[in-house]
C-alpha atoms as a PDB file:
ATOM      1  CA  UNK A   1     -20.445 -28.036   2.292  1.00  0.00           C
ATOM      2  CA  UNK A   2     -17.030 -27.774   2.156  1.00  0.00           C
ATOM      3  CA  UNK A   3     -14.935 -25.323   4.819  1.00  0.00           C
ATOM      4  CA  UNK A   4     -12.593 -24.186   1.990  1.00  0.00           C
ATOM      5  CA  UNK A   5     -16.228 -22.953   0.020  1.00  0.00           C
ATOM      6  CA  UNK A   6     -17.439 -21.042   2.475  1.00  0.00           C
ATOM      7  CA  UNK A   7     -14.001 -19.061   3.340  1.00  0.00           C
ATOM      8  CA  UNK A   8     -13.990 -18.299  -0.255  1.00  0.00           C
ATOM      9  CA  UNK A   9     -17.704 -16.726   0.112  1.00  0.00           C
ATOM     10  CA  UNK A  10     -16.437 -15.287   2.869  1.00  0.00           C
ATOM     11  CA  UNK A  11     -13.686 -13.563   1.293  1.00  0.00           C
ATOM     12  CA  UNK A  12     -15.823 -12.655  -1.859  1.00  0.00           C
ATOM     13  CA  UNK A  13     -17.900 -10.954   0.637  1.00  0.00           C
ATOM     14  CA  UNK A  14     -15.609  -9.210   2.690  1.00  0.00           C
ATOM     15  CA  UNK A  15     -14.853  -6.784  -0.035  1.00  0.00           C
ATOM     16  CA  UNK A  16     -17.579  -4.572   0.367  1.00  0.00           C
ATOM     17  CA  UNK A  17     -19.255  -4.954  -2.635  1.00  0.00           C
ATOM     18  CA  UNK A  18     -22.897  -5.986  -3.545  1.00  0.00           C
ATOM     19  CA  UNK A  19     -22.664  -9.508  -5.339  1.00  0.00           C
ATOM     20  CA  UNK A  20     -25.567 -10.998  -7.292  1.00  0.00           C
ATOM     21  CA  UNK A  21     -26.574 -14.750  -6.861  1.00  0.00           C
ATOM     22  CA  UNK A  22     -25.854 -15.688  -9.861  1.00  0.00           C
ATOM     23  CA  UNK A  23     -21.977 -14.259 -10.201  1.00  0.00           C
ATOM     24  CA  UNK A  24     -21.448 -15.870  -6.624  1.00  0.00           C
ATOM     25  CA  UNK A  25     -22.781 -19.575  -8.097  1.00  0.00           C
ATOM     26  CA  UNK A  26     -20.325 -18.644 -11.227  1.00  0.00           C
ATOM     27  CA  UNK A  27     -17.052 -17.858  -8.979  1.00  0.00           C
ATOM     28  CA  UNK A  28     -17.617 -20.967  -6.424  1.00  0.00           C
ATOM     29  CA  UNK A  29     -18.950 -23.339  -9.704  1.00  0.00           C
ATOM     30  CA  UNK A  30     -21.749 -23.680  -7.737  1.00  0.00           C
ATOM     31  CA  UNK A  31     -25.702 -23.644  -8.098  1.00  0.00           C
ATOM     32  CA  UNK A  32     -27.697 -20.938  -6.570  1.00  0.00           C
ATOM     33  CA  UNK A  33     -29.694 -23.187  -4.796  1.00  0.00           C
ATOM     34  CA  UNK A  34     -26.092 -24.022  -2.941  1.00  0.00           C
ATOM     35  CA  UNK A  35     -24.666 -20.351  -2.642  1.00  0.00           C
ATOM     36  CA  UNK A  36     -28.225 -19.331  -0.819  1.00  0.00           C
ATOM     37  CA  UNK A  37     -27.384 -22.224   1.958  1.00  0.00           C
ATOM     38  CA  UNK A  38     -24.230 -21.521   2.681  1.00  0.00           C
ATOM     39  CA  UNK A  39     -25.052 -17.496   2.944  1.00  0.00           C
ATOM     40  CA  UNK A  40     -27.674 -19.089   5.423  1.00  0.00           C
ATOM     41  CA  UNK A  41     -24.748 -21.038   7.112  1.00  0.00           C
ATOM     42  CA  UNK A  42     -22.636 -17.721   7.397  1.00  0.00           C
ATOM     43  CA  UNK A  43     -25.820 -16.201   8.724  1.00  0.00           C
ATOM     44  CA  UNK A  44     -25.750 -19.143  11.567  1.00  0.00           C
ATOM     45  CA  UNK A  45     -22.021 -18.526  12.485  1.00  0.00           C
ATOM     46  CA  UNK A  46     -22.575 -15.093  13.123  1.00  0.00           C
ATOM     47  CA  UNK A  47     -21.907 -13.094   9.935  1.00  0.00           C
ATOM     48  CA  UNK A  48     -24.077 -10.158   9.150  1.00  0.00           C
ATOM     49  CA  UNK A  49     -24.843 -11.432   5.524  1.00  0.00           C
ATOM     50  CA  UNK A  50     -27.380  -8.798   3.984  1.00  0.00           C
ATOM     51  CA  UNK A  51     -29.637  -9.964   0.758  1.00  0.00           C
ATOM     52  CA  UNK A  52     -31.238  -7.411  -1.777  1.00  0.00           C
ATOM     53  CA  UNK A  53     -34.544  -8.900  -3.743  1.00  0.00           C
ATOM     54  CA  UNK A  54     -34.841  -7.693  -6.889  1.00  0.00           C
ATOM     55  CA  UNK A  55     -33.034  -8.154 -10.764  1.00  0.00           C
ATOM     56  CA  UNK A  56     -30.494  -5.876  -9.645  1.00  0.00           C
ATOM     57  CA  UNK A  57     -30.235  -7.276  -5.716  1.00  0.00           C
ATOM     58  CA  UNK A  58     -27.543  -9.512  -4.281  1.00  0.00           C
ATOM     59  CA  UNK A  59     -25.756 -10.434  -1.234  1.00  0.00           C
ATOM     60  CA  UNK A  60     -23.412  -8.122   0.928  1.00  0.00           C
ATOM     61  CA  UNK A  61     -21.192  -8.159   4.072  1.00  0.00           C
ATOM     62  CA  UNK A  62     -21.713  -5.452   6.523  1.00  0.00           C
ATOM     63  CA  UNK A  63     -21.101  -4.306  10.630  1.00  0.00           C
ATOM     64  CA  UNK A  64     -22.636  -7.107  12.744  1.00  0.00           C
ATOM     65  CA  UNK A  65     -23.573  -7.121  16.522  1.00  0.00           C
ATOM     66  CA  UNK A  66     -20.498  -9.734  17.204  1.00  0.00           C
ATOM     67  CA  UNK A  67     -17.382 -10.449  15.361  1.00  0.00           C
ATOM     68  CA  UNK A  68     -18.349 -14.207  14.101  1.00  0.00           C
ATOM     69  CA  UNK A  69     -16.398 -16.723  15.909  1.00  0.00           C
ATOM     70  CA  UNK A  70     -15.068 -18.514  12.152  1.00  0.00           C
ATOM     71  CA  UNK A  71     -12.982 -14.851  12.229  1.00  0.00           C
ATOM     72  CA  UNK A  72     -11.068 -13.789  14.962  1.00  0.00           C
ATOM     73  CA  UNK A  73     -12.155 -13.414  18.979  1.00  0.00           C
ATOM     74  CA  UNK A  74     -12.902 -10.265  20.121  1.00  0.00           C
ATOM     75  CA  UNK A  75      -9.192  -9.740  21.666  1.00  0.00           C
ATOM     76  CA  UNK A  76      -7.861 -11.143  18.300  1.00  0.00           C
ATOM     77  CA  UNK A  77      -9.308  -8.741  15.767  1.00  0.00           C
ATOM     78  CA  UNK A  78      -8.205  -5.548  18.084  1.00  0.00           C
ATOM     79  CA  UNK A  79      -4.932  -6.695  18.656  1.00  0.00           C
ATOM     80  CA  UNK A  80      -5.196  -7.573  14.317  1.00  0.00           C
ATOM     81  CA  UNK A  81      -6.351  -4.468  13.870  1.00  0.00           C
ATOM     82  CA  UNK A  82      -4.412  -1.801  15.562  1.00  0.00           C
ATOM     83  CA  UNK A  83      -1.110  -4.057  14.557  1.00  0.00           C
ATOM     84  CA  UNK A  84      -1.714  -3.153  10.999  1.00  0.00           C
ATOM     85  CA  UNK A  85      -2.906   0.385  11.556  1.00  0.00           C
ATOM     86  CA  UNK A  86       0.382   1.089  13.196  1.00  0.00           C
ATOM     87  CA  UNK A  87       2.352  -0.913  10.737  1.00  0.00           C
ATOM     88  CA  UNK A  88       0.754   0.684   8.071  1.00  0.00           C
ATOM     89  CA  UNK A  89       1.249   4.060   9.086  1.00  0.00           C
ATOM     90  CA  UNK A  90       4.814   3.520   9.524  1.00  0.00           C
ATOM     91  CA  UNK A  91       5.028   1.540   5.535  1.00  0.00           C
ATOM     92  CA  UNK A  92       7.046  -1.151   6.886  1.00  0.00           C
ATOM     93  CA  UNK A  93       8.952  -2.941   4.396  1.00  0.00           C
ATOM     94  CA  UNK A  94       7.186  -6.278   3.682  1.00  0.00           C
ATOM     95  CA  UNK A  95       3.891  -4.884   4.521  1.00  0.00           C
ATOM     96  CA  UNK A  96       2.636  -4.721   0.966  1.00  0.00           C
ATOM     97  CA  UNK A  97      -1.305  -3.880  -0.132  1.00  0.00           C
ATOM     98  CA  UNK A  98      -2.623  -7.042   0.863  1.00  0.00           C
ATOM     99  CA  UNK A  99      -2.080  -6.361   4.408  1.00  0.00           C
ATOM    100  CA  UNK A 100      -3.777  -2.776   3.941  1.00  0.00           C
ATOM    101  CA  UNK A 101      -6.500  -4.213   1.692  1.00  0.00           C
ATOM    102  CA  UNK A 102      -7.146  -6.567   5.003  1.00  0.00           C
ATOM    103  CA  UNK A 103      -7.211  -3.903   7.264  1.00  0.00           C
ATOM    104  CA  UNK A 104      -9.945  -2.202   5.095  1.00  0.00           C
ATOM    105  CA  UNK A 105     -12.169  -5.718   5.199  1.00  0.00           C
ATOM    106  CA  UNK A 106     -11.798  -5.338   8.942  1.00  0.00           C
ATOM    107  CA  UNK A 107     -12.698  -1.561   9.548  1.00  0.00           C
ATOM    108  CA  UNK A 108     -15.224  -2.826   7.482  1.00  0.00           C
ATOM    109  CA  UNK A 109     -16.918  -5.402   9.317  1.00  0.00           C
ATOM    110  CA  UNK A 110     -16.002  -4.608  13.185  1.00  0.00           C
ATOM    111  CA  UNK A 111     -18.548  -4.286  15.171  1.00  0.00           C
ATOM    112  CA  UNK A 112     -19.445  -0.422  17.182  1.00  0.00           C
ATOM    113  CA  UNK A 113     -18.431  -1.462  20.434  1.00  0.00           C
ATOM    114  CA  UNK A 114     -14.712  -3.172  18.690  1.00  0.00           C
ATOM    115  CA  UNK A 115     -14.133  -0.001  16.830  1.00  0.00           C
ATOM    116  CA  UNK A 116     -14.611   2.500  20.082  1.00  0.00           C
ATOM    117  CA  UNK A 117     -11.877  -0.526  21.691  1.00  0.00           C
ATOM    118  CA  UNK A 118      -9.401   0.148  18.843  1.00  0.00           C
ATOM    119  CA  UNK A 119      -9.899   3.937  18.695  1.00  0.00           C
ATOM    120  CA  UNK A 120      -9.124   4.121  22.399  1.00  0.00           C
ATOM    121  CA  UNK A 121      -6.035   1.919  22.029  1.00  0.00           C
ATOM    122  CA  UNK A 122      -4.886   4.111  18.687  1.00  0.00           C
ATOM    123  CA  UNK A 123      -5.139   7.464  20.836  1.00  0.00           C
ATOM    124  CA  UNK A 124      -3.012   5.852  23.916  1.00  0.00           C
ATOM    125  CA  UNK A 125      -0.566   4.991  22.000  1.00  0.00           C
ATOM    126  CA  UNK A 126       2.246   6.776  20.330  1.00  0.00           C
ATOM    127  CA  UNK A 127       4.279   5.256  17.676  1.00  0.00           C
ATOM    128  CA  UNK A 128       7.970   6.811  17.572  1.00  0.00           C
ATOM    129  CA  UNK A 129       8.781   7.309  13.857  1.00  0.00           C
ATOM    130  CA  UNK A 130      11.812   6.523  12.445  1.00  0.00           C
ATOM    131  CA  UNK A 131      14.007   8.778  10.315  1.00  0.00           C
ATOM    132  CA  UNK A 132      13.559   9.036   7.096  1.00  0.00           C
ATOM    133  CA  UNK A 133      10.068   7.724   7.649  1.00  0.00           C
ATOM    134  CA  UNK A 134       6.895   9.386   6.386  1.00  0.00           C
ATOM    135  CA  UNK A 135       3.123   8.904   8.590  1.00  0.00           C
ATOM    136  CA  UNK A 136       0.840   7.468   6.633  1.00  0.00           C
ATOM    137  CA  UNK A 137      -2.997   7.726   8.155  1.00  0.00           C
ATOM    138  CA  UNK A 138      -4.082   4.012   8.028  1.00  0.00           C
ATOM    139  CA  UNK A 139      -7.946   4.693   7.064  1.00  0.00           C
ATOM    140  CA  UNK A 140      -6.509   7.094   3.835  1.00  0.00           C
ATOM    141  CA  UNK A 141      -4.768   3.651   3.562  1.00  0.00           C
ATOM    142  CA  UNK A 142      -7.401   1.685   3.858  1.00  0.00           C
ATOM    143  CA  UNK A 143     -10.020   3.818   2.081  1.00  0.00           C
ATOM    144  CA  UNK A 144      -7.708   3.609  -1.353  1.00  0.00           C
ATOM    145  CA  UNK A 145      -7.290  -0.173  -0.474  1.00  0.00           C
ATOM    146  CA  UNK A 146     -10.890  -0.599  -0.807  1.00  0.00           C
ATOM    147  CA  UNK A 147     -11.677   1.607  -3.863  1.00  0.00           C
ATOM    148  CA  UNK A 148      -8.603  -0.367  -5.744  1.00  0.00           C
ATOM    149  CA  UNK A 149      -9.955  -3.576  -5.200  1.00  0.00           C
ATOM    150  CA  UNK A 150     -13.620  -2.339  -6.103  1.00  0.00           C
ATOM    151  CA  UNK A 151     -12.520  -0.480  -8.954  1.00  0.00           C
ATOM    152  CA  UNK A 152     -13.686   2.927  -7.561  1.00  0.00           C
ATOM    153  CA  UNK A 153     -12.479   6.194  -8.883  1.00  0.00           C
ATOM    154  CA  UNK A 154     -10.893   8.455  -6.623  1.00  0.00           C
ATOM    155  CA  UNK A 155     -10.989  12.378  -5.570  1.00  0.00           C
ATOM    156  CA  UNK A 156      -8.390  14.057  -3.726  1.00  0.00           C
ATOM    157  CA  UNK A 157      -6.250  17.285  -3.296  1.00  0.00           C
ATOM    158  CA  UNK A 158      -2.604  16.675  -4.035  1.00  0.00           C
ATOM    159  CA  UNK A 159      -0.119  19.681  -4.403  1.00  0.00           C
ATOM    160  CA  UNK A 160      -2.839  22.206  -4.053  1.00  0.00           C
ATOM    161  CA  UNK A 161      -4.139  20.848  -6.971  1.00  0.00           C
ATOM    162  CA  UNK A 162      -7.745  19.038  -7.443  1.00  0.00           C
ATOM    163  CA  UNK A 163      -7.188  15.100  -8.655  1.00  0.00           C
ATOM    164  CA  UNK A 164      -9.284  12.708 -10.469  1.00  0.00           C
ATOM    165  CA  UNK A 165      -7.502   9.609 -11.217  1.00  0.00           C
ATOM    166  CA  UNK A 166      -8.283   5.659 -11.066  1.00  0.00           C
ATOM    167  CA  UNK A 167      -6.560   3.703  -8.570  1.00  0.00           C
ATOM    168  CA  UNK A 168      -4.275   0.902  -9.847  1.00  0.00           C
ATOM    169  CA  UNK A 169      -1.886  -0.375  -6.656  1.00  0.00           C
ATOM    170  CA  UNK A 170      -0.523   0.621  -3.433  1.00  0.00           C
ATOM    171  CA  UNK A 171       3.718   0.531  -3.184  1.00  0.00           C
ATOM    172  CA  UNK A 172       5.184   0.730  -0.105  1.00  0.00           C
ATOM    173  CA  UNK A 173       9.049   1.069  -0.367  1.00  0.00           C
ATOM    174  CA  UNK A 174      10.246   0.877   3.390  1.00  0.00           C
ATOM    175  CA  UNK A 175       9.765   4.365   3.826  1.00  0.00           C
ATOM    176  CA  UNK A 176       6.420   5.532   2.107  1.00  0.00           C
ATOM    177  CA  UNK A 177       3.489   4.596   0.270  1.00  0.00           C
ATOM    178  CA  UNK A 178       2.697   5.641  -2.935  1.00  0.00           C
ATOM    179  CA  UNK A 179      -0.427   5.197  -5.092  1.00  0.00           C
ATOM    180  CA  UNK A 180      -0.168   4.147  -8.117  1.00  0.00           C
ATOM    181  CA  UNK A 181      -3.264   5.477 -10.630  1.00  0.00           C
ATOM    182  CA  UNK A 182      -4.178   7.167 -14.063  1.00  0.00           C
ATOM    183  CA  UNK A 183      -4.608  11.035 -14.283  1.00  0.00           C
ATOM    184  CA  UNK A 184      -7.855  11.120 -15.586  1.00  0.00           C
ATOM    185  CA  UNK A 185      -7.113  14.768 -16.470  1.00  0.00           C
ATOM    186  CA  UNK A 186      -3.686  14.701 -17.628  1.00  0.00           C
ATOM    187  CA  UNK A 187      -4.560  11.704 -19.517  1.00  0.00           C
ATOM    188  CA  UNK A 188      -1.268   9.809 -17.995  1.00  0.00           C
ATOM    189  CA  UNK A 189       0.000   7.260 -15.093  1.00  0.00           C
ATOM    190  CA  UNK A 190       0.982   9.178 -12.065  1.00  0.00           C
ATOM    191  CA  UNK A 191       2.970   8.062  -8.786  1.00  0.00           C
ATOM    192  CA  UNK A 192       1.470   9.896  -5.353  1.00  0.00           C
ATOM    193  CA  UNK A 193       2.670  10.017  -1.933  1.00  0.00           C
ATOM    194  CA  UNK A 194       0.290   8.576   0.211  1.00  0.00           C
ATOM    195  CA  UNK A 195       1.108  11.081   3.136  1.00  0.00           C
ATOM    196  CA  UNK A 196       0.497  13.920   0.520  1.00  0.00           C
ATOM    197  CA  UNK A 197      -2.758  12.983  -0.814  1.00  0.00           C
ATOM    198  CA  UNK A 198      -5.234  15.361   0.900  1.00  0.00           C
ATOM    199  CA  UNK A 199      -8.904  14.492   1.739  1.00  0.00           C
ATOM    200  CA  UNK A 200      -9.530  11.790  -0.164  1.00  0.00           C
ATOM    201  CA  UNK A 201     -12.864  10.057  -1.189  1.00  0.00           C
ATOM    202  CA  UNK A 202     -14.212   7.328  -3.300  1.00  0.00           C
ATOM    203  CA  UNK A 203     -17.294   7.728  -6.085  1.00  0.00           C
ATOM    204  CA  UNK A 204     -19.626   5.349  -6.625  1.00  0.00           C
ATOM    205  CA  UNK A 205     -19.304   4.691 -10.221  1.00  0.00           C
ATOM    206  CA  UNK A 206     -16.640   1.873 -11.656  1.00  0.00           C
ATOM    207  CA  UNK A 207     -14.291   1.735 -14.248  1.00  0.00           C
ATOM    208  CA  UNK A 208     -12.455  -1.097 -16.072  1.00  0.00           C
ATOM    209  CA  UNK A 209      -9.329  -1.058 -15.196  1.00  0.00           C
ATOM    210  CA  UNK A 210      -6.400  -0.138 -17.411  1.00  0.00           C
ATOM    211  CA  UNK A 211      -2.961  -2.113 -17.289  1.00  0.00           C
ATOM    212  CA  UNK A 212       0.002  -0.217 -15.841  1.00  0.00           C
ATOM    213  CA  UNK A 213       2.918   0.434 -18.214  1.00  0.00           C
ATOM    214  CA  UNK A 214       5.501  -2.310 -18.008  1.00  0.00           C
ATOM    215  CA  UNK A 215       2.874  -4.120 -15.879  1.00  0.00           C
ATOM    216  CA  UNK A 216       4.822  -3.863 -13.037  1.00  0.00           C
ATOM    217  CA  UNK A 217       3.961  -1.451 -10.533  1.00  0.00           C
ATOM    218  CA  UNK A 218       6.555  -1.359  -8.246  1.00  0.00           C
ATOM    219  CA  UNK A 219       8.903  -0.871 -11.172  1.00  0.00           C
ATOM    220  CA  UNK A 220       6.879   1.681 -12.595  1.00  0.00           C
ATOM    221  CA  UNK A 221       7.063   3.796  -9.237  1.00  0.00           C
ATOM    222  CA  UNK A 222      10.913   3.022  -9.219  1.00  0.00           C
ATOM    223  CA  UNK A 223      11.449   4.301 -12.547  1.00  0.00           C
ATOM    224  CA  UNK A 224       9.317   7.941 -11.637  1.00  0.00           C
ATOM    225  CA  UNK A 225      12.084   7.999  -9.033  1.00  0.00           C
ATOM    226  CA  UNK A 226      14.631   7.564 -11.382  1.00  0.00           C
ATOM    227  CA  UNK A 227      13.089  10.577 -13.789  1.00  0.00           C
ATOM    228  CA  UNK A 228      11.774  13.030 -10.895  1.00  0.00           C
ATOM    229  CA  UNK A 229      13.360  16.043 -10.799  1.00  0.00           C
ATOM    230  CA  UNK A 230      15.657  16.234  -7.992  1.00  0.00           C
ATOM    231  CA  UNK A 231      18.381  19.078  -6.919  1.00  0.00           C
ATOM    232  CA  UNK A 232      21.185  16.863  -7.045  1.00  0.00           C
ATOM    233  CA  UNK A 233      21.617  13.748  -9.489  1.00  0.00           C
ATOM    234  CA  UNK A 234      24.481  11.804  -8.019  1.00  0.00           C
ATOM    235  CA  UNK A 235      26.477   9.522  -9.831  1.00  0.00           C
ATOM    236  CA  UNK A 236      29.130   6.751  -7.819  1.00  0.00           C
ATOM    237  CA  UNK A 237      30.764   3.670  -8.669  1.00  0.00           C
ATOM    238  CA  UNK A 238      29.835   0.870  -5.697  1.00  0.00           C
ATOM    239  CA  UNK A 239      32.298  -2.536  -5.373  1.00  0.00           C
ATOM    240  CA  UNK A 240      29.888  -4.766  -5.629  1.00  0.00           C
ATOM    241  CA  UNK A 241      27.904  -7.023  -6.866  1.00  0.00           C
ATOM    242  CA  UNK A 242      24.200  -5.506  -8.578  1.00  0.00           C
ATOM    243  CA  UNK A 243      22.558  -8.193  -5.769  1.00  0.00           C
ATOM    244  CA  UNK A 244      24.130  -6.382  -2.988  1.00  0.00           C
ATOM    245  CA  UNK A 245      23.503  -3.067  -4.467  1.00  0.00           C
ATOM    246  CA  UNK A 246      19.809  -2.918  -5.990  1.00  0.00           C
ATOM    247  CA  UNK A 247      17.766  -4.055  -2.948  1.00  0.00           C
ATOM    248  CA  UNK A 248      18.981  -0.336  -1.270  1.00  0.00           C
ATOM    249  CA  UNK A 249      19.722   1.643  -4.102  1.00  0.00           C
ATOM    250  CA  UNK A 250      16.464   1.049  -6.838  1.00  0.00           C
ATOM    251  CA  UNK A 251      14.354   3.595  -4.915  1.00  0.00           C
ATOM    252  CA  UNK A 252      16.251   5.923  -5.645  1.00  0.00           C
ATOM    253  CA  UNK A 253      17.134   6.332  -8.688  1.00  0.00           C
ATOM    254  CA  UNK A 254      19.078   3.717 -11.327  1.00  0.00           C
ATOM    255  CA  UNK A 255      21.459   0.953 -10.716  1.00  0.00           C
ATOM    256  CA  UNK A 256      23.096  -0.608 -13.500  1.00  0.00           C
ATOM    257  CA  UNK A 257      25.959  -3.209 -13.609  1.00  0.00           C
ATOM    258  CA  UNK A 258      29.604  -2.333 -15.054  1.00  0.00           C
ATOM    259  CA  UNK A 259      30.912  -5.761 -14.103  1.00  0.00           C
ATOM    260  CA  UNK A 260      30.380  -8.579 -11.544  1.00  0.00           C
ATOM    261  CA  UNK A 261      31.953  -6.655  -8.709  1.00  0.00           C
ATOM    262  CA  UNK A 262      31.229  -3.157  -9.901  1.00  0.00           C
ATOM    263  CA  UNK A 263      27.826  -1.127  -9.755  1.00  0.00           C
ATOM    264  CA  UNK A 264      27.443   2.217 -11.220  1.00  0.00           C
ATOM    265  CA  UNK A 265      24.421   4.062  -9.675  1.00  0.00           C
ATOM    266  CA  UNK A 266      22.317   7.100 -10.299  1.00  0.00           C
ATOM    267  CA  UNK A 267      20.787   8.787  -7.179  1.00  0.00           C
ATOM    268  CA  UNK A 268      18.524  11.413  -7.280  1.00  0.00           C
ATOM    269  CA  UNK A 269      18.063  13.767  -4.081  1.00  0.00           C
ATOM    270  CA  UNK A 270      17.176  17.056  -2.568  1.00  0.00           C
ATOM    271  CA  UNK A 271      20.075  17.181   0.323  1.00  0.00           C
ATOM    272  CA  UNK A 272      23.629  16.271   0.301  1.00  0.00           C
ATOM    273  CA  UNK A 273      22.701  14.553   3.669  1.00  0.00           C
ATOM    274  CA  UNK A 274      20.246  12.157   2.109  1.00  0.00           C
ATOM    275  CA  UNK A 275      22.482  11.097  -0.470  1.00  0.00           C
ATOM    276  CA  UNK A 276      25.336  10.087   2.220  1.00  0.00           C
ATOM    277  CA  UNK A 277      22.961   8.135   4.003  1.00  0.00           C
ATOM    278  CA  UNK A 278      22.316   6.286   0.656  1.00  0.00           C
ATOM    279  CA  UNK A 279      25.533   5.778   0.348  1.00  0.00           C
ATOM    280  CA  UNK A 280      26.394   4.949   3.880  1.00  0.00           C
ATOM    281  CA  UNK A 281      23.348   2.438   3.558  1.00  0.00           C
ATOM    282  CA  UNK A 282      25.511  -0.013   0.619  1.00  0.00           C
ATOM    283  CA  UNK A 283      27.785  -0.973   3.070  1.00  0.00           C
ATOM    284  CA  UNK A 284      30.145  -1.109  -0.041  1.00  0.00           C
ATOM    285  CA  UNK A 285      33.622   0.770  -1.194  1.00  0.00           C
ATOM    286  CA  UNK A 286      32.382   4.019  -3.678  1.00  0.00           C
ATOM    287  CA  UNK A 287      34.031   6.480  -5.566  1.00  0.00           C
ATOM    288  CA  UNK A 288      31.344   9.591  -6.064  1.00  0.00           C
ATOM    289  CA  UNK A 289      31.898  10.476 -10.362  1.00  0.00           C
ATOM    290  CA  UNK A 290      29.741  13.994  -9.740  1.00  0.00           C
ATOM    291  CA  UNK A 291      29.093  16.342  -8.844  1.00  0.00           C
ATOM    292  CA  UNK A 292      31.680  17.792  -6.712  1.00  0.00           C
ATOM    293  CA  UNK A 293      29.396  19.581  -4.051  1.00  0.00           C
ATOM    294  CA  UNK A 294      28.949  16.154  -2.805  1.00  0.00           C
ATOM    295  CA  UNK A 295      32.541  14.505  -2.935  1.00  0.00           C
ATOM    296  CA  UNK A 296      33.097  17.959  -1.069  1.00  0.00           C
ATOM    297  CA  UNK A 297      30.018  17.501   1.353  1.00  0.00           C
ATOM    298  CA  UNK A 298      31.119  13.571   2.508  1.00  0.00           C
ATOM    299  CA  UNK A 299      34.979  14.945   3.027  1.00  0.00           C
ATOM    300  CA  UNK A 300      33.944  17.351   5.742  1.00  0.00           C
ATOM    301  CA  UNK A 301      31.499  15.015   6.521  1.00  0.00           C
ATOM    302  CA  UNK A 302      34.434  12.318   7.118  1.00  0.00           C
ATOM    303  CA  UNK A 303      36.721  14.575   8.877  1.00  0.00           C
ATOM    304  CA  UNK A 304      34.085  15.437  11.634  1.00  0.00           C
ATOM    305  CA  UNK A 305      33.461  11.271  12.295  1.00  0.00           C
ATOM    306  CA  UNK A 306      37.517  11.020  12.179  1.00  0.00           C
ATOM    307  CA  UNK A 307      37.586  13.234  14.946  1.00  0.00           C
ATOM    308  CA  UNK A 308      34.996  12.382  17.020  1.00  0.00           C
END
């Protein structure tokens, strides 16, 4: 038995789902004969392995006594644990869906007496947002993690309005999450704020999934930025290069070259005192095009920094 093997059977397992024999031997190019020894061999290092007879039974991961010692140490998966709970919550830029979809295998498998350890350490502590920042509850987090990866169809309130949609990806931009999913009754790909989604659950039944337009779904969340109506649609001129300029400005609204040195953007905002942080946040010579409210706006707002 190999140790690369059995951590893939591990991580098969770990995502929640029933597997039959049979799809396990086809995913590891295995026999069966082989997958039931080393699901005896996970059983012997500790990992609650669960097995369903039957033509519709299989194997499954669920809460054991101990965390298995091939996994973390007790310390190690509540330290794990409450690090990505907080870092989710706070959608910290580089902490994409894998590192929710792991927190959701986790939650998943920790024992009783771990989970009462990280709930007291989650109450004690008190994460200090910062601005501009959105809280994101980690288990909403996790709990769309989960029913992404298992192709669940989700149920939640958003904008006092009743959803049914099926997940596609999570997005975090630096600032938020947003999920990703088909409208199942306006027939159409939708982008939703994580921190907005209200009550959500996961149903049983599956669904094939469908491919997000462009394929891309971080683009495809950009570009709903870029269309969303907004009260203001700014339009400047940035010195420099689109490099420079994208990374900050793509999430938005719409960046798009003039030269090498020149940027034109499109920003899309509610407040005048969002879009001079955007601006502030190129670190770049601009000249604002339109509208005037806001060339008006970042001269007083000029004139009170001169003087201070």
């Amino acid at each position: 038995m190999t140790a690369g093997r059995l951590l893939k059977l591990l991580s098969l397992l770990q995502n929640g789902r029933e597997w039959p024999g049979s799809e396990l031997a086809e995913r590891l190019e295995v026999s069966p004969r082989t997958v039931r020894r080393d699901v005896d061999r996970l059983r012997e290092l500790g990992y609650p392995v669960q097995a369903s007879l039957g033509t519709l039974g299989g194997y499954a991961l669920s809460a054991g006594a101990a965390m298995p010692p091939l996994l973390f140490e007790d310390d190690e998966a509540v330290a794990i644990t409450v690090g990505l709970r907080t870092t989710a919550a706070q959608a910290v830029s580089g902490v994409d869906e894998a590192s929710v979809r792991a927190l959701s295998k986790l939650l998943q498998v920790l024992p009783s007496r771990l989970r009462e350890r990280v709930s007291a350490l989650t109450a004690a502590t008190v994460t200090l947002p910062s601005p501009g920042h959105s809280t994101t509850d980690p288990e909403s987090l996790a709990l769309l993690a989960s029913a992404i990866q298992r192709g669940n169809r989700l149920r939640f309130r958003y904008q006092d309005k009743d959803r049914h949609v099926e997940p596609h990806h999570l997005v975090a931009t630096g600032r938020r999450w947003y999920l990703v999913a088909f409208d199942l009754d306006r027939g159409a790909w939708r982008t939703f704020r994580v921190d907005r989604l209200d009550d959500p659950s996961a149903e049983s039944a599956t669904f094939r999934p469908r491919t997000v337009p462009g394929g891309d779904p971080a683009a495809f969340v950009r570009s709903s930025f870029a269309s969303a109506p907004s009260r203001y649609q700014v339009i400047a001129d940035v010195t420099a290069p689109l490099s420079k300029v994208e990374p900050v400005a793509q999430y938005f609204g719409s960046v798009e070259a003039r030269s090498k040195t020149v940027c034109r953007i499109t920003i899309n905002t509610d407040t005048l005192e969002m879009c001079s942080f955007i601006l502030a946040s190129l670190d770049a010579p601009f000249r604002v095009i339109s509208p005037t409210e806001v060339r008006t706006y970042l001269h007083t707002l000029g004139t009170r920094f001169t003087a201070a």
